[in-house]
N, C-alpha and C. Protein backbone atom coordinates (compact mmCIF):
# COMPACT_ATOMS: atom_id res chain seq x y z
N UNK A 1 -44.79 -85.91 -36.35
CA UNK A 1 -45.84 -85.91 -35.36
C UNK A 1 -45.34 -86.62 -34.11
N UNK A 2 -45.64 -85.96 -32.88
CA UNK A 2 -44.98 -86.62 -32.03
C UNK A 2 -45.88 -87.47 -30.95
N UNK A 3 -45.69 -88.60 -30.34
CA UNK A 3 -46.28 -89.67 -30.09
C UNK A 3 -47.38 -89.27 -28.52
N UNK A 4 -48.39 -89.34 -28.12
CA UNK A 4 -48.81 -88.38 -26.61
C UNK A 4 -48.42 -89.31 -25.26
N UNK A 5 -48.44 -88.68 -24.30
CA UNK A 5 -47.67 -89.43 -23.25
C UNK A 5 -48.68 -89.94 -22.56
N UNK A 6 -49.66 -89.99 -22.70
CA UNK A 6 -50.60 -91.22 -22.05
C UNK A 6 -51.91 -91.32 -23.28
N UNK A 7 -52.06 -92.47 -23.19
CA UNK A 7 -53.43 -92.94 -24.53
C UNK A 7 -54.64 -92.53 -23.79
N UNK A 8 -55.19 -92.35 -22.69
CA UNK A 8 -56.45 -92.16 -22.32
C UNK A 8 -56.46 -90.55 -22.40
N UNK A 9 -57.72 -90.22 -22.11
CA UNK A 9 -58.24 -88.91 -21.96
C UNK A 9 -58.20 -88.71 -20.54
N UNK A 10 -57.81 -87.14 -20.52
CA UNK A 10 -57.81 -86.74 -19.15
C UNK A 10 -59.29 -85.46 -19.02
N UNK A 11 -60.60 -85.91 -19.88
CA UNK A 11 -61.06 -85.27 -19.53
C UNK A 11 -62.75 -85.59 -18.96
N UNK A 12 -62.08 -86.30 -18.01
CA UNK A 12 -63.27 -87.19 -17.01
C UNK A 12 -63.61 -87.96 -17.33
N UNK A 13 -63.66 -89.02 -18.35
CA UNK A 13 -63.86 -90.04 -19.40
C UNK A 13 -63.38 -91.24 -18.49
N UNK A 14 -62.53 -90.81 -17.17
CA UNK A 14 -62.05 -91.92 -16.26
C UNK A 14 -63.00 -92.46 -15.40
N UNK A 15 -62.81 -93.39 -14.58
CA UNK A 15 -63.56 -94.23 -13.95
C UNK A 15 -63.33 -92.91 -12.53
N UNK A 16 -64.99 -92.35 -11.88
CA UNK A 16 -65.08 -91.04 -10.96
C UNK A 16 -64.14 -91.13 -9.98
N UNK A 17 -63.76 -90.77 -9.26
CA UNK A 17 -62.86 -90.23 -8.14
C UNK A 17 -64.06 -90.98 -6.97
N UNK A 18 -63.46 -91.08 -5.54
CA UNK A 18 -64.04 -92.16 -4.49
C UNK A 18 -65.53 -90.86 -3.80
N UNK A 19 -64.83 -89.79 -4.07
CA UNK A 19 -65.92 -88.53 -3.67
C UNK A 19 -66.86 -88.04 -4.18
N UNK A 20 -66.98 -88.69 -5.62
CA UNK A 20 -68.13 -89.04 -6.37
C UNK A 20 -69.27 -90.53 -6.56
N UNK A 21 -68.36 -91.44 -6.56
CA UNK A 21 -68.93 -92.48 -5.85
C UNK A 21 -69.81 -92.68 -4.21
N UNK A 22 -69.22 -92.10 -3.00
CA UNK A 22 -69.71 -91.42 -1.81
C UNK A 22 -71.07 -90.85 -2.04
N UNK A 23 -70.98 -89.92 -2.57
CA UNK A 23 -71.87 -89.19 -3.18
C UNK A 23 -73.27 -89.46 -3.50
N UNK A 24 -72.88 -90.46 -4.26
CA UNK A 24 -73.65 -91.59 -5.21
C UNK A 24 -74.25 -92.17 -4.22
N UNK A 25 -74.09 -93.06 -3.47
CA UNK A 25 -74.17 -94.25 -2.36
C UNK A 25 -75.38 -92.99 -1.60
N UNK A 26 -74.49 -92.27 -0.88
CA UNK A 26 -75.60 -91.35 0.08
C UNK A 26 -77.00 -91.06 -0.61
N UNK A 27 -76.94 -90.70 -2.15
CA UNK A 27 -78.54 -90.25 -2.63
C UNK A 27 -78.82 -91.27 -2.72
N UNK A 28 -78.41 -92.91 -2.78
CA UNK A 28 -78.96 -93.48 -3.11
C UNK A 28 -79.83 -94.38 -1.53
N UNK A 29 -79.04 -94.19 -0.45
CA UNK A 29 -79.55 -94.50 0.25
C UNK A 29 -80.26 -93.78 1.19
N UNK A 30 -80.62 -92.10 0.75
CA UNK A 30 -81.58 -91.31 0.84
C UNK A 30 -82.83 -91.90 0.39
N UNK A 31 -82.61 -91.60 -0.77
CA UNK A 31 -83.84 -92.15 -1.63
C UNK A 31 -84.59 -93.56 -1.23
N UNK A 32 -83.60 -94.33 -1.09
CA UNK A 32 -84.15 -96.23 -0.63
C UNK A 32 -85.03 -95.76 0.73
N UNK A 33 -84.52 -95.05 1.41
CA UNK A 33 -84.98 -94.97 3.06
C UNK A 33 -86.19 -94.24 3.01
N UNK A 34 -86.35 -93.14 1.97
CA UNK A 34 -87.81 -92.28 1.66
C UNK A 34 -88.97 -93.55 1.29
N UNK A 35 -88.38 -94.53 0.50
CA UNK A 35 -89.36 -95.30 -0.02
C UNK A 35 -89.73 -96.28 1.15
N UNK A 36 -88.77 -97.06 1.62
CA UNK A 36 -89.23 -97.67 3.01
C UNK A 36 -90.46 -97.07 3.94
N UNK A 37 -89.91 -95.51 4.51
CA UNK A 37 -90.92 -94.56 4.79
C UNK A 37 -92.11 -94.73 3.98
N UNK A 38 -92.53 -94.28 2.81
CA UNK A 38 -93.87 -94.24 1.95
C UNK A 38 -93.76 -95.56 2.50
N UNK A 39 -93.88 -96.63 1.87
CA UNK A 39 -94.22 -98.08 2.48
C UNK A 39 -94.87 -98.45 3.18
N UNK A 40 -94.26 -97.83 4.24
CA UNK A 40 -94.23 -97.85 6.01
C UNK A 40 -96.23 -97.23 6.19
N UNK A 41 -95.82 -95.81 5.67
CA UNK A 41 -96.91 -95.05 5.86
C UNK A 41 -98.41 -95.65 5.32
N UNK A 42 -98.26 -96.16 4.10
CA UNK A 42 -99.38 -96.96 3.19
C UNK A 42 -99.35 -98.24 4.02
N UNK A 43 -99.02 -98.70 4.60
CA UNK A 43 -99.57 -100.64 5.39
C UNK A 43 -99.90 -99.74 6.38
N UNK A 44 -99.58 -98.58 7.55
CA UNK A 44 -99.79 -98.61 8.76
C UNK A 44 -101.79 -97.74 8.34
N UNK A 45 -101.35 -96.71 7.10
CA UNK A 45 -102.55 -96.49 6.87
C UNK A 45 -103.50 -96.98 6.15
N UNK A 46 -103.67 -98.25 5.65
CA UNK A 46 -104.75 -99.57 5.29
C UNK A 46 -104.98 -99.90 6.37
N UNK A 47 -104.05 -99.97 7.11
CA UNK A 47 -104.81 -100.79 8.79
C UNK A 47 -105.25 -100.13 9.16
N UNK A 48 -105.03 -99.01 9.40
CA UNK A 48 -106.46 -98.18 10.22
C UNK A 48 -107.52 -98.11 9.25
N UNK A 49 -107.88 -98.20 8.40
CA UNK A 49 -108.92 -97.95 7.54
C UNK A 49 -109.57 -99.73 7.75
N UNK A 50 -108.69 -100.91 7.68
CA UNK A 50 -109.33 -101.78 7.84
C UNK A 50 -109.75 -101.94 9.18
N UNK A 51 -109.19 -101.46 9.44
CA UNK A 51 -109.58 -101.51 11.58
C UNK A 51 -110.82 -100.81 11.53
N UNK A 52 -111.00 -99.32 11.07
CA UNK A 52 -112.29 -98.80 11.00
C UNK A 52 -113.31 -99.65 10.66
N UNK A 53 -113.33 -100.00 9.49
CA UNK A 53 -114.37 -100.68 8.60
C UNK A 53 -115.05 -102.00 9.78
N UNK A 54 -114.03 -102.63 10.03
CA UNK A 54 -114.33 -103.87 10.56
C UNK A 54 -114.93 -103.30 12.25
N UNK A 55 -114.22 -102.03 12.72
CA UNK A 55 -115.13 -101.60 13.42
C UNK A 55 -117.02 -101.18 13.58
N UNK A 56 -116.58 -100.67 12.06
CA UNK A 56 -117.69 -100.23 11.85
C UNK A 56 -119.20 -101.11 11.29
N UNK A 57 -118.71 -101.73 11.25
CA UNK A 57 -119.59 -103.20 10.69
C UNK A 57 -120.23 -104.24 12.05
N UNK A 58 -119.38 -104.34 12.40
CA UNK A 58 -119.74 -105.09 13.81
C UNK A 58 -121.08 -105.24 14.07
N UNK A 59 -121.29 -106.02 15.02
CA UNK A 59 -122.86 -106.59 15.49
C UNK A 59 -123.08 -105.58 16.83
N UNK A 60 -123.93 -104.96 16.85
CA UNK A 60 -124.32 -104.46 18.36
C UNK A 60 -125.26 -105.37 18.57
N UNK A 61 -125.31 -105.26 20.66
CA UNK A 61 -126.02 -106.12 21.13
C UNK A 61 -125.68 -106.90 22.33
């Protein structure tokens, strides 16, 4: 039996290539920046709803 010329597997079992990592990073800072957005959207739209309310309550006179 003859001995193999490298002990690891060559069948992706390796640590990814830098163009998969890239990859990675970009959806991930897709995704982070969508959520900032939602965020964004939910505080700016409570304040108008609290702005209404407190409008709407007010004292005439």
């Amino acid at each position: 039996m003859t001995k193999p010329e490298h002990d690891a597997p060559t069948d992706g079992a390796q640590t990814p290539d830098t163009a998969t990592q890239s990859d990675l990073a970009t959806a991930a800072r897709k995704s982070a920046s969508k959520g900032v957005l939602m965020g964004t959207a939910v505080g700016i739209g409570s304040a108008a709803i609290v702005a209404a309310l407190l409008y709407a309550n007010r004292k005439r006179g």
